[in-house]
PDB file of N, CA and C in Angstrom:
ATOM      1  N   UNK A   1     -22.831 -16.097 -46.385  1.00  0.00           N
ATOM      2  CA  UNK A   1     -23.587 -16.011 -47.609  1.00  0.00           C
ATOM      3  C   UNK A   1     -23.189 -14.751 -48.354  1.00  0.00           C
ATOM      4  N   UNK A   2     -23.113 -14.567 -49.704  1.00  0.00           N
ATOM      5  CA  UNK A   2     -22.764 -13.611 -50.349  1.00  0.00           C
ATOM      6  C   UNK A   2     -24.038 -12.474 -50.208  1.00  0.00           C
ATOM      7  N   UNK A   3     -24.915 -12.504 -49.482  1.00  0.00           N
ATOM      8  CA  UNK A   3     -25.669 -10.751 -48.738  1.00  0.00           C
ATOM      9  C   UNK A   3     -25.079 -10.267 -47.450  1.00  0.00           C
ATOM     10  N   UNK A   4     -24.272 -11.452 -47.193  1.00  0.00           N
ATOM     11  CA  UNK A   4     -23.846 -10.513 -45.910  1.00  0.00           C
ATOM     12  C   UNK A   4     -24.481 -11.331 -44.504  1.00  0.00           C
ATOM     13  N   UNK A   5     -25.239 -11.629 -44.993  1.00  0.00           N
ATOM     14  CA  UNK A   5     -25.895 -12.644 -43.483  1.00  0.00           C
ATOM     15  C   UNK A   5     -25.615 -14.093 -43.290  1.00  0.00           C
ATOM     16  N   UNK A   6     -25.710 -14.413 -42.231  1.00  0.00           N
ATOM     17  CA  UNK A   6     -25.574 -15.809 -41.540  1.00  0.00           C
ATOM     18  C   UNK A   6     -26.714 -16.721 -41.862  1.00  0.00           C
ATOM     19  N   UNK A   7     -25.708 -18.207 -42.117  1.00  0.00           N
ATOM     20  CA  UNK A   7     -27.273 -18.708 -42.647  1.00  0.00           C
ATOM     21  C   UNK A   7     -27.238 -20.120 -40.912  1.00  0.00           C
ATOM     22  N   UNK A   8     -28.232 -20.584 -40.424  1.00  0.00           N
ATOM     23  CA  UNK A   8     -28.459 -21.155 -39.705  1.00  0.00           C
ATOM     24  C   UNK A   8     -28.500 -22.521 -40.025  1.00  0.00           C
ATOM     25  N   UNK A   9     -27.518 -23.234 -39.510  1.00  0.00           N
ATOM     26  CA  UNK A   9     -27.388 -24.835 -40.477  1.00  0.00           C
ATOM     27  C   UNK A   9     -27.901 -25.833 -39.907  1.00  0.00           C
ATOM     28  N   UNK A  10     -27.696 -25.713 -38.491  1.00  0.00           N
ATOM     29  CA  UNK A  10     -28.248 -26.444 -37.725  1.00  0.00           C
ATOM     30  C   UNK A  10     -29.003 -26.338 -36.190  1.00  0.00           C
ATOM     31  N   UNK A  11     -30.174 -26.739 -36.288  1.00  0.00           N
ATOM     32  CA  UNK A  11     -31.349 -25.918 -35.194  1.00  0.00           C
ATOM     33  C   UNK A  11     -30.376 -26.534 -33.836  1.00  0.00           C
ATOM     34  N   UNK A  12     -30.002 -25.272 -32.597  1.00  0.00           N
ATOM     35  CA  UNK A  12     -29.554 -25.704 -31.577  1.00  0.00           C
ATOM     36  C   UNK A  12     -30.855 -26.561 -31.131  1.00  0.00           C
ATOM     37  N   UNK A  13     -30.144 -28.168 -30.150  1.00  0.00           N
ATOM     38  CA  UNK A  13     -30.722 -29.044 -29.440  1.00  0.00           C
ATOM     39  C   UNK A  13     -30.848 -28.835 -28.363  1.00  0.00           C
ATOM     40  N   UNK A  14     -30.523 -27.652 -27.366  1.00  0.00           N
ATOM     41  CA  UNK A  14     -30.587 -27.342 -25.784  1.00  0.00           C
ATOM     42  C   UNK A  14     -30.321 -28.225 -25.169  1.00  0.00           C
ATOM     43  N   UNK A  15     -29.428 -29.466 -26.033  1.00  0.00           N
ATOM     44  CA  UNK A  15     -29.300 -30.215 -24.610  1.00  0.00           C
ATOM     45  C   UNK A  15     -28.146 -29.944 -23.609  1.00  0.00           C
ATOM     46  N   UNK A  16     -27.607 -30.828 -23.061  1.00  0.00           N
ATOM     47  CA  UNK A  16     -26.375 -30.427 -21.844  1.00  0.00           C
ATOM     48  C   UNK A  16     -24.973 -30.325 -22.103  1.00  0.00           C
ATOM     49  N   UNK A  17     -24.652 -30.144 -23.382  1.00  0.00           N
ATOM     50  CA  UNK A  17     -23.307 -29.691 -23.820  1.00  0.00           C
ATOM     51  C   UNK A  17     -23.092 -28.324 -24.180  1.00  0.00           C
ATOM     52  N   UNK A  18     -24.143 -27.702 -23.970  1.00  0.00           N
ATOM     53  CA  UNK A  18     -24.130 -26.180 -24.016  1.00  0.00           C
ATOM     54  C   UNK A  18     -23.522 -25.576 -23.144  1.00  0.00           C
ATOM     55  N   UNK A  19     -23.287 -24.514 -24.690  1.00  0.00           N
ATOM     56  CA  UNK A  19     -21.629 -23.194 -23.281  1.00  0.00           C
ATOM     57  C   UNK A  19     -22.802 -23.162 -21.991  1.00  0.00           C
ATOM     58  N   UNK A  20     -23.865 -22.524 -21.852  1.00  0.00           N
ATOM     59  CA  UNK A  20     -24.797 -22.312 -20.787  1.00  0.00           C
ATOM     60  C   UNK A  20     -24.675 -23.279 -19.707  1.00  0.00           C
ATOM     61  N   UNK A  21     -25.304 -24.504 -20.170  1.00  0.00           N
ATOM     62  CA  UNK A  21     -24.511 -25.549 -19.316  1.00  0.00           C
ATOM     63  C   UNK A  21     -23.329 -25.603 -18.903  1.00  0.00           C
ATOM     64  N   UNK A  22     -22.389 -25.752 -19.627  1.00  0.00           N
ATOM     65  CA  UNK A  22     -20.938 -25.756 -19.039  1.00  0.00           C
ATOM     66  C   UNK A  22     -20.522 -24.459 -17.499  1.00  0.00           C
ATOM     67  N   UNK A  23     -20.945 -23.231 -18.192  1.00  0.00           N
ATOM     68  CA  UNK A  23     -21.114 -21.958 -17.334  1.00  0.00           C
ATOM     69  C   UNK A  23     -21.913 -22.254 -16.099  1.00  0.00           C
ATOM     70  N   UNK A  24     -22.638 -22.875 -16.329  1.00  0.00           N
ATOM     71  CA  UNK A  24     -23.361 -23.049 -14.993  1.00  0.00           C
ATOM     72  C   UNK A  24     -23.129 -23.746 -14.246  1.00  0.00           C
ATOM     73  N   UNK A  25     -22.063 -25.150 -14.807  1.00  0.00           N
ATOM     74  CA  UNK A  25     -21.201 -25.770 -13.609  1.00  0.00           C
ATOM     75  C   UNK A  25     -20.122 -25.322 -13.381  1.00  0.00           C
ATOM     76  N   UNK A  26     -19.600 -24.260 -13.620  1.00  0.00           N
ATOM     77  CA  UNK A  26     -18.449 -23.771 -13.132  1.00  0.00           C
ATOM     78  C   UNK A  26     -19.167 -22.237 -11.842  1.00  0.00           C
ATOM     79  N   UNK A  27     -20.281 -22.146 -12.307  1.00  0.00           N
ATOM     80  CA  UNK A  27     -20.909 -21.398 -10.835  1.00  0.00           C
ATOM     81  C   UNK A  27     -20.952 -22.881  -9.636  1.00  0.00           C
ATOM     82  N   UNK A  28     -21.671 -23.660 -10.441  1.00  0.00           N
ATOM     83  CA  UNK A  28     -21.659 -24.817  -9.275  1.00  0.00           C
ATOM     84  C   UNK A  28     -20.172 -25.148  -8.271  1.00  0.00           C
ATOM     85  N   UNK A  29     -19.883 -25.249  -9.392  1.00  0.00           N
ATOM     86  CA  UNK A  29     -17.910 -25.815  -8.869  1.00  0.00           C
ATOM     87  C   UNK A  29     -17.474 -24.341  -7.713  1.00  0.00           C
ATOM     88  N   UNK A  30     -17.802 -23.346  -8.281  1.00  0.00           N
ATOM     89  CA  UNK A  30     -17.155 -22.386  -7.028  1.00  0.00           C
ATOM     90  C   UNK A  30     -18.376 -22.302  -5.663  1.00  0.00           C
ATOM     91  N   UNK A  31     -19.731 -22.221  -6.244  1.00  0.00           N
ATOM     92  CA  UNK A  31     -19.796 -22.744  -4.474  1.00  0.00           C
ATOM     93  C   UNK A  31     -19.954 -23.682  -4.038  1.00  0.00           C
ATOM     94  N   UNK A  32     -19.492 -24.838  -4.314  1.00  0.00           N
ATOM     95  CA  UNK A  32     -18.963 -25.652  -3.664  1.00  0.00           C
ATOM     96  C   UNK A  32     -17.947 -25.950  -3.407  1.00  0.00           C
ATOM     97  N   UNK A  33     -16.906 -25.044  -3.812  1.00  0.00           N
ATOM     98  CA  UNK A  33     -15.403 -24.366  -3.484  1.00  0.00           C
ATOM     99  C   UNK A  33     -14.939 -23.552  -2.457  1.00  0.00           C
ATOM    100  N   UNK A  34     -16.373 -22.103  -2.695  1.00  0.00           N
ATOM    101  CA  UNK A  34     -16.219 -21.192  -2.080  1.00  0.00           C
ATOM    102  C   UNK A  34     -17.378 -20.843  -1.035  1.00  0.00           C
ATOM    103  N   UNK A  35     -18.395 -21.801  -1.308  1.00  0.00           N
ATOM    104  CA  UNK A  35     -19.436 -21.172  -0.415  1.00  0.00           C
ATOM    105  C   UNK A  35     -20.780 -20.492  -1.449  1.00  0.00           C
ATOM    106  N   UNK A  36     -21.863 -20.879  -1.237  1.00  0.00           N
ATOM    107  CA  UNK A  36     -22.923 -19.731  -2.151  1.00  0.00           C
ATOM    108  C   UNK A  36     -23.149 -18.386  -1.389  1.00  0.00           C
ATOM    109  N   UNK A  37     -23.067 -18.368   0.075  1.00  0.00           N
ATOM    110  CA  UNK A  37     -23.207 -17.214   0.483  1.00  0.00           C
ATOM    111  C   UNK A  37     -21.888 -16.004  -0.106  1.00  0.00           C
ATOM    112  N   UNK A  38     -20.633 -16.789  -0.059  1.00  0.00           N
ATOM    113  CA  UNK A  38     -19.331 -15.910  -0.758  1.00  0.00           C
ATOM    114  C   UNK A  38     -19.409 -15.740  -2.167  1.00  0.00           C
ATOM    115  N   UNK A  39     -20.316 -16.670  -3.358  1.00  0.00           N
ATOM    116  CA  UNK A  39     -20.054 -15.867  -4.410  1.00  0.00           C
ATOM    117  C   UNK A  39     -21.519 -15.210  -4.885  1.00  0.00           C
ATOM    118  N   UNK A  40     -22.693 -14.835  -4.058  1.00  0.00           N
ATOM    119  CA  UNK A  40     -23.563 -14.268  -3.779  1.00  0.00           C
ATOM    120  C   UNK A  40     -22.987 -12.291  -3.602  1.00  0.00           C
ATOM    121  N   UNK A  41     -22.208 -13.245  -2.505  1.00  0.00           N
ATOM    122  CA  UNK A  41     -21.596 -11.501  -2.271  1.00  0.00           C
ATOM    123  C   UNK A  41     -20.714 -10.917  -3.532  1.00  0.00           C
ATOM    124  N   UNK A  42     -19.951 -11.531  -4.132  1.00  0.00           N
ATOM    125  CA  UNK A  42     -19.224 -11.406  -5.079  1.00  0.00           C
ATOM    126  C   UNK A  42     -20.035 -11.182  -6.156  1.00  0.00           C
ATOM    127  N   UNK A  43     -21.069 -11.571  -6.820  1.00  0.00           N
ATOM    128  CA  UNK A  43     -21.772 -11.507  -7.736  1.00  0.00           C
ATOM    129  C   UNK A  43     -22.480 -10.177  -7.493  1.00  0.00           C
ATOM    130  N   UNK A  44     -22.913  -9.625  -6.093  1.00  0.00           N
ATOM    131  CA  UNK A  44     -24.075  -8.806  -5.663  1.00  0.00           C
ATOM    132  C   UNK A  44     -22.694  -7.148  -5.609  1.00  0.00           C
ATOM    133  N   UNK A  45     -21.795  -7.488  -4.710  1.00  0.00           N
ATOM    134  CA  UNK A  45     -21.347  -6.599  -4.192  1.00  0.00           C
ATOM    135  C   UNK A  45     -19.735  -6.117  -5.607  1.00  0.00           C
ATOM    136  N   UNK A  46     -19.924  -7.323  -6.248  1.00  0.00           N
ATOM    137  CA  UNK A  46     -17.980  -6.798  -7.166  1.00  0.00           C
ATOM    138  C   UNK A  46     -18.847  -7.582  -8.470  1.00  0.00           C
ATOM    139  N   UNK A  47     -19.540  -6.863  -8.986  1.00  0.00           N
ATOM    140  CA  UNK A  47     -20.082  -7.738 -10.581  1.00  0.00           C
ATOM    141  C   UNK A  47     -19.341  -7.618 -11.107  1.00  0.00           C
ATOM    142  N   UNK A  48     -18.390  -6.516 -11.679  1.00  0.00           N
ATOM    143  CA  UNK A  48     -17.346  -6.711 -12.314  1.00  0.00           C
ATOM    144  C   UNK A  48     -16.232  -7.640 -12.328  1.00  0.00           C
ATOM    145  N   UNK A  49     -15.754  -8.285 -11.046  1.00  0.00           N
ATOM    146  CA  UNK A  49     -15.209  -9.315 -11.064  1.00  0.00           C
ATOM    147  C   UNK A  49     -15.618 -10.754 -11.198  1.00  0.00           C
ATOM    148  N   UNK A  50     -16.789 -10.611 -10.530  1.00  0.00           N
ATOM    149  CA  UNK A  50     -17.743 -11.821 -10.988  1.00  0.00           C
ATOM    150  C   UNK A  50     -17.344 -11.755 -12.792  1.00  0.00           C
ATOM    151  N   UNK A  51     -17.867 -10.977 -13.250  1.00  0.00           N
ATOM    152  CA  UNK A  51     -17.898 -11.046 -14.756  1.00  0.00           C
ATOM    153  C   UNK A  51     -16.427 -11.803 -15.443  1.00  0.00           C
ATOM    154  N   UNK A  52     -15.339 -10.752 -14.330  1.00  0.00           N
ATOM    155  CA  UNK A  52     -14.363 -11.145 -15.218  1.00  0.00           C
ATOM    156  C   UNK A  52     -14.161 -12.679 -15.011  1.00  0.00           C
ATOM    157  N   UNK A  53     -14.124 -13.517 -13.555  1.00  0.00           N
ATOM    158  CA  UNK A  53     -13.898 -14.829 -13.668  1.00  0.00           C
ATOM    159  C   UNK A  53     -14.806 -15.380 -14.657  1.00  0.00           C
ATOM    160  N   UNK A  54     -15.794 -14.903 -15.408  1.00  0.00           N
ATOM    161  CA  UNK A  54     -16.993 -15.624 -16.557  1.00  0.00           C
ATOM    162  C   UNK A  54     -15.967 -15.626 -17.784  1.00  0.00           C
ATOM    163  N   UNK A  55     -15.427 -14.203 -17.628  1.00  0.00           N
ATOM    164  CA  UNK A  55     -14.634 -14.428 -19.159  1.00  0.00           C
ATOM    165  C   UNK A  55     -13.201 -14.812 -19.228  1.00  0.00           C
ATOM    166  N   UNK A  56     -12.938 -14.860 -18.023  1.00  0.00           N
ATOM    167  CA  UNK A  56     -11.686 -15.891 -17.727  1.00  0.00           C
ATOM    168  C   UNK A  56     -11.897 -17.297 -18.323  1.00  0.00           C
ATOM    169  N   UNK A  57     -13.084 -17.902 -17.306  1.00  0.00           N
ATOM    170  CA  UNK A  57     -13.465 -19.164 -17.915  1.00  0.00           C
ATOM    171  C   UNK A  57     -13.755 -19.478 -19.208  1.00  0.00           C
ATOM    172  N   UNK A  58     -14.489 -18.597 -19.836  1.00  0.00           N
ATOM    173  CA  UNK A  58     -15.120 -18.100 -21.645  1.00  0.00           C
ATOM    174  C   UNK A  58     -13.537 -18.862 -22.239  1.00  0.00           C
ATOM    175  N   UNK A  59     -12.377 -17.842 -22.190  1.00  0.00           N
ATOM    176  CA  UNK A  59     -10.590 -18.103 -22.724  1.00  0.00           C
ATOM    177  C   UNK A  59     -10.327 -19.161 -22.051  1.00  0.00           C
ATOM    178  N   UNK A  60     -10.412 -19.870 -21.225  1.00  0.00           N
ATOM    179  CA  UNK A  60      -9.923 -20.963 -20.835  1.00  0.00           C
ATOM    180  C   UNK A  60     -10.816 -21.906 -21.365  1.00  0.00           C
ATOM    181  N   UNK A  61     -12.120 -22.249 -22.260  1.00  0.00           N
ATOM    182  CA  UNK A  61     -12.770 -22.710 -22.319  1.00  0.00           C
ATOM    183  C   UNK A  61     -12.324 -23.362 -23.896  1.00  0.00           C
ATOM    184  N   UNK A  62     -12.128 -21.930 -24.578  1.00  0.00           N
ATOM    185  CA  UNK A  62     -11.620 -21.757 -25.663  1.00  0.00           C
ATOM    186  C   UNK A  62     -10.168 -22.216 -25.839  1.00  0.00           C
ATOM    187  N   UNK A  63      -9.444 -22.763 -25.261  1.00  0.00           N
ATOM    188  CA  UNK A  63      -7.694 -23.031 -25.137  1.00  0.00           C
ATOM    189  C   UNK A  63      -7.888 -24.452 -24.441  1.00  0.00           C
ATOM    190  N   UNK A  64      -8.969 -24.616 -23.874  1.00  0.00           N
ATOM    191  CA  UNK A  64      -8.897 -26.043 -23.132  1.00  0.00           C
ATOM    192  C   UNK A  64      -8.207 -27.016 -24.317  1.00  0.00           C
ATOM    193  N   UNK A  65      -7.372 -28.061 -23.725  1.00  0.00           N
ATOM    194  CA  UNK A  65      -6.515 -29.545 -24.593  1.00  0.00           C
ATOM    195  C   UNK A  65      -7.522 -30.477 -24.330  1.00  0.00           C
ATOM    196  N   UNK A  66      -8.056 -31.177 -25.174  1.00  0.00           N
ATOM    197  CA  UNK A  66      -8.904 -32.594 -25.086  1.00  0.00           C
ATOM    198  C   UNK A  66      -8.027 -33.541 -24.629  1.00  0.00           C
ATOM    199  N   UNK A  67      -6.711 -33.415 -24.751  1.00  0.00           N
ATOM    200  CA  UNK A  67      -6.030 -34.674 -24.500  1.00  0.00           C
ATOM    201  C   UNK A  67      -5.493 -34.231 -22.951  1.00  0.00           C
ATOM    202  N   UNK A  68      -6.432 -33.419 -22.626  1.00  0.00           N
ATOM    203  CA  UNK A  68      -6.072 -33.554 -20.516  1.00  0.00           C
ATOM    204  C   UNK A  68      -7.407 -33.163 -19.742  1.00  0.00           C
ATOM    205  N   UNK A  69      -7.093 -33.534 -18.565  1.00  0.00           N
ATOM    206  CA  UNK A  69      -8.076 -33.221 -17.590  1.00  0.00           C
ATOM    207  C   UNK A  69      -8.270 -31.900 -16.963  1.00  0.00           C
ATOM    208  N   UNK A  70      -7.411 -31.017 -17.298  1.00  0.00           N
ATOM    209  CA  UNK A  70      -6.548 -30.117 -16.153  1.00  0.00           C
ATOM    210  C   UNK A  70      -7.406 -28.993 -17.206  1.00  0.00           C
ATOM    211  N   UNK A  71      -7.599 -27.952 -16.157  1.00  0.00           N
ATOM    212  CA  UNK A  71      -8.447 -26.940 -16.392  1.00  0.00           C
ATOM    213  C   UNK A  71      -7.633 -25.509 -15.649  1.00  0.00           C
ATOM    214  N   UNK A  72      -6.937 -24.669 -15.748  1.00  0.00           N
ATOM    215  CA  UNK A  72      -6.634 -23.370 -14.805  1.00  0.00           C
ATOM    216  C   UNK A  72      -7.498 -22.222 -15.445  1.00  0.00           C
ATOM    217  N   UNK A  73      -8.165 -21.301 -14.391  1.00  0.00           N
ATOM    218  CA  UNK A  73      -8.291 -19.441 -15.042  1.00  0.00           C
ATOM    219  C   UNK A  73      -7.356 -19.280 -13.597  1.00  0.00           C
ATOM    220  N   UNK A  74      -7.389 -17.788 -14.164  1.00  0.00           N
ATOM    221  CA  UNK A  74      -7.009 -16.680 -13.096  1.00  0.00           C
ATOM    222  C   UNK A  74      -8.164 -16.090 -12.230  1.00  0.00           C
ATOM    223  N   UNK A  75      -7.957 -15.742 -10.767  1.00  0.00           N
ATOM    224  CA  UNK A  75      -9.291 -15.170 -10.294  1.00  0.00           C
ATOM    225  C   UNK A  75      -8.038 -13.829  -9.964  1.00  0.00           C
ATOM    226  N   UNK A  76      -8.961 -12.578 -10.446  1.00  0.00           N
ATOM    227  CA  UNK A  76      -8.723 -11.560  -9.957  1.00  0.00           C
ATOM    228  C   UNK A  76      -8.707 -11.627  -8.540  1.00  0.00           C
ATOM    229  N   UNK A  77      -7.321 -10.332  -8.408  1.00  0.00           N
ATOM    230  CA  UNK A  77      -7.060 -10.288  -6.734  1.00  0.00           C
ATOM    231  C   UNK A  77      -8.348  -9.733  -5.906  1.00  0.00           C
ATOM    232  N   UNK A  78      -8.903  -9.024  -6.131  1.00  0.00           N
ATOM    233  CA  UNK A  78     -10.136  -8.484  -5.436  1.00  0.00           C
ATOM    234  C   UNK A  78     -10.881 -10.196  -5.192  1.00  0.00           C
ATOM    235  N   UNK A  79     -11.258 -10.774  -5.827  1.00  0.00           N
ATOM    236  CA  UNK A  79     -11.723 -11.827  -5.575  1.00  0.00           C
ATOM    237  C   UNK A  79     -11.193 -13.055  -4.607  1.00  0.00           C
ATOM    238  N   UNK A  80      -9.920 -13.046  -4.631  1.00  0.00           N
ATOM    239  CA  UNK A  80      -8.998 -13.873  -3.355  1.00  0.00           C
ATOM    240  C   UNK A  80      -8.425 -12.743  -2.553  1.00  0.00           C
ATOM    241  N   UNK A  81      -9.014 -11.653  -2.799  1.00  0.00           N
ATOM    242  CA  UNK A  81      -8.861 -11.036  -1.166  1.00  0.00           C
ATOM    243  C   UNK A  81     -10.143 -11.137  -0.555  1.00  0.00           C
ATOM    244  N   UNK A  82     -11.206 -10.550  -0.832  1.00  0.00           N
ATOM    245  CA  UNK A  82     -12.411 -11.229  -0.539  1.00  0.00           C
ATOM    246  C   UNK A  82     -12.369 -12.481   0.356  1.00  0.00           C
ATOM    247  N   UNK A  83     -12.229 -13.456  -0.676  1.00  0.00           N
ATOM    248  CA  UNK A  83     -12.169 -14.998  -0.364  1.00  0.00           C
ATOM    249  C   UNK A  83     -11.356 -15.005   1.133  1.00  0.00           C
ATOM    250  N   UNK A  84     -10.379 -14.656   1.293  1.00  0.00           N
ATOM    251  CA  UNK A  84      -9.110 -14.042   2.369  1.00  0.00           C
ATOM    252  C   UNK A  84     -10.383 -13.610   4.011  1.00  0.00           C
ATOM    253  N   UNK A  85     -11.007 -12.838   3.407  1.00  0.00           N
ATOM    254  CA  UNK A  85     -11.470 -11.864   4.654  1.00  0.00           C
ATOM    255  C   UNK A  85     -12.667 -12.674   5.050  1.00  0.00           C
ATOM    256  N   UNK A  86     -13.677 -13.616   4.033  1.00  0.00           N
ATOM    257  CA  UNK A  86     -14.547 -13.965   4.208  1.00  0.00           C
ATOM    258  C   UNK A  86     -13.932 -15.530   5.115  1.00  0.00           C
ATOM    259  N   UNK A  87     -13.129 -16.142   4.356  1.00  0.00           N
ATOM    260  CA  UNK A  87     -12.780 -17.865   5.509  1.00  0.00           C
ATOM    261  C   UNK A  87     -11.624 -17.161   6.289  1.00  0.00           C
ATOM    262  N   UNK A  88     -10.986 -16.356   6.500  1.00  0.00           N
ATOM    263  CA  UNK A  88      -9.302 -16.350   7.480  1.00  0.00           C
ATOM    264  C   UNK A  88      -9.957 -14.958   8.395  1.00  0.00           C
ATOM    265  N   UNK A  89     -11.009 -14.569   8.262  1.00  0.00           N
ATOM    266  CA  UNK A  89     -11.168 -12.834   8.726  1.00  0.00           C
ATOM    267  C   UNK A  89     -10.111 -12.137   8.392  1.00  0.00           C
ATOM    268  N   UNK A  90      -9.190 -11.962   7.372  1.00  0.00           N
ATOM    269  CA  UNK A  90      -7.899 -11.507   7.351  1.00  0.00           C
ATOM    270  C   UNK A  90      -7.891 -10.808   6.008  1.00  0.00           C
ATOM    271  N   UNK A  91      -6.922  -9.834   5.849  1.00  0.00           N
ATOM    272  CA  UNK A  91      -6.678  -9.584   4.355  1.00  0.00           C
ATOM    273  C   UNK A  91      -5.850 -10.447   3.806  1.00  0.00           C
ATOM    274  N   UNK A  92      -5.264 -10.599   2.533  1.00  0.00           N
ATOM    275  CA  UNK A  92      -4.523 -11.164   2.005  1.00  0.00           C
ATOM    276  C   UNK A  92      -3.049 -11.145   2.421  1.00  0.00           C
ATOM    277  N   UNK A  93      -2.640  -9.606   2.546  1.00  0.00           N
ATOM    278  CA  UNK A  93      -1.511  -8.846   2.820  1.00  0.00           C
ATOM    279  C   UNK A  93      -1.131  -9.721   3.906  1.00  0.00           C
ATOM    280  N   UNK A  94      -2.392  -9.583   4.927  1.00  0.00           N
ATOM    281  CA  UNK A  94      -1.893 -10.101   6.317  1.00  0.00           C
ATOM    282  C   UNK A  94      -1.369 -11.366   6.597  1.00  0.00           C
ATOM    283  N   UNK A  95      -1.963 -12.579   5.781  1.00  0.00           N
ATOM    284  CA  UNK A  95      -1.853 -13.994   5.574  1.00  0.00           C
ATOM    285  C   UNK A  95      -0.250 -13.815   4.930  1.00  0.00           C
ATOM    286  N   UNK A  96      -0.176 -13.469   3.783  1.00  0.00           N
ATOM    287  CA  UNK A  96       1.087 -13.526   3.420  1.00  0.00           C
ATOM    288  C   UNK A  96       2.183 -13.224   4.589  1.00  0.00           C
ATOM    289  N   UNK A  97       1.928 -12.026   5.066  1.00  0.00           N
ATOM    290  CA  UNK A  97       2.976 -12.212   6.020  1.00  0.00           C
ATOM    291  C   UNK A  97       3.008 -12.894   7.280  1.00  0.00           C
ATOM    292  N   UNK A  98       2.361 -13.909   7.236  1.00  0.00           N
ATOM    293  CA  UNK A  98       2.293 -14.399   8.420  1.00  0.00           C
ATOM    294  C   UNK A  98       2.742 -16.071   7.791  1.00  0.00           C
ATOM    295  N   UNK A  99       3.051 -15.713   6.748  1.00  0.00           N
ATOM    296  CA  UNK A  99       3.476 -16.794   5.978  1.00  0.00           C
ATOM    297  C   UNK A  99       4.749 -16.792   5.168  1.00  0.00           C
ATOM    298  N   UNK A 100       5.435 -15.222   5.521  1.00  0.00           N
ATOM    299  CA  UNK A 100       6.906 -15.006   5.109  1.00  0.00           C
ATOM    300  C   UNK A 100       6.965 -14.952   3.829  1.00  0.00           C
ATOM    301  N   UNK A 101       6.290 -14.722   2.682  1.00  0.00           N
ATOM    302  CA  UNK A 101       5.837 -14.567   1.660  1.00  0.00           C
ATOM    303  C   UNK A 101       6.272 -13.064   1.187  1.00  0.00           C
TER     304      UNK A 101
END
């Protein structure tokens, strides 16, 4: 608008196509990926990375193709080392080399 402010065009419907929604099945999708006790810890103990896989997903959300199924983010390494120590008891480092990597 020519004052400078936003005008509101259409009253949000809260229904289930909301970013909120969407965000909240992609918490779903990782623990049932990763476990709720593992992204509990992740959320409690590394918020910052928690955060960043949110705004990973946020840019991937934003770039998603309608004409596919296929979805990738990146998870920070702190987060698949984690993941590493919590299912293998292992670090990452260690797996790799035990995998010639």
């Amino acid at each position: 608008m020519s004052n400078g402010h936003l005008k509101e065009i259409h009253i949000a419907s809260g229904d289930e196509c909301g970013g909120n929604s969407i965000n909240q099945s992609l918490v779903q999708e990782m623990i049932r990926n990763f476990g709720g006790p593992f992204i509990k810890e992740i959320e409690k103990n590394y918020p910052k990375v928690y955060f960043d896989v949110h705004r990973e997903f946020e840019a991937a959300k934003k770039a998603f193709d309608q004409n596919s199924d296929d979805m990738s983010i990146s998870l920070p390494t702190i987060f698949i080392e984690a993941l590493c120590k919590a299912m293998h008891l292992e670090s990452l480092q260690q797996i790799l080399i035990k995998v010639h990597i």
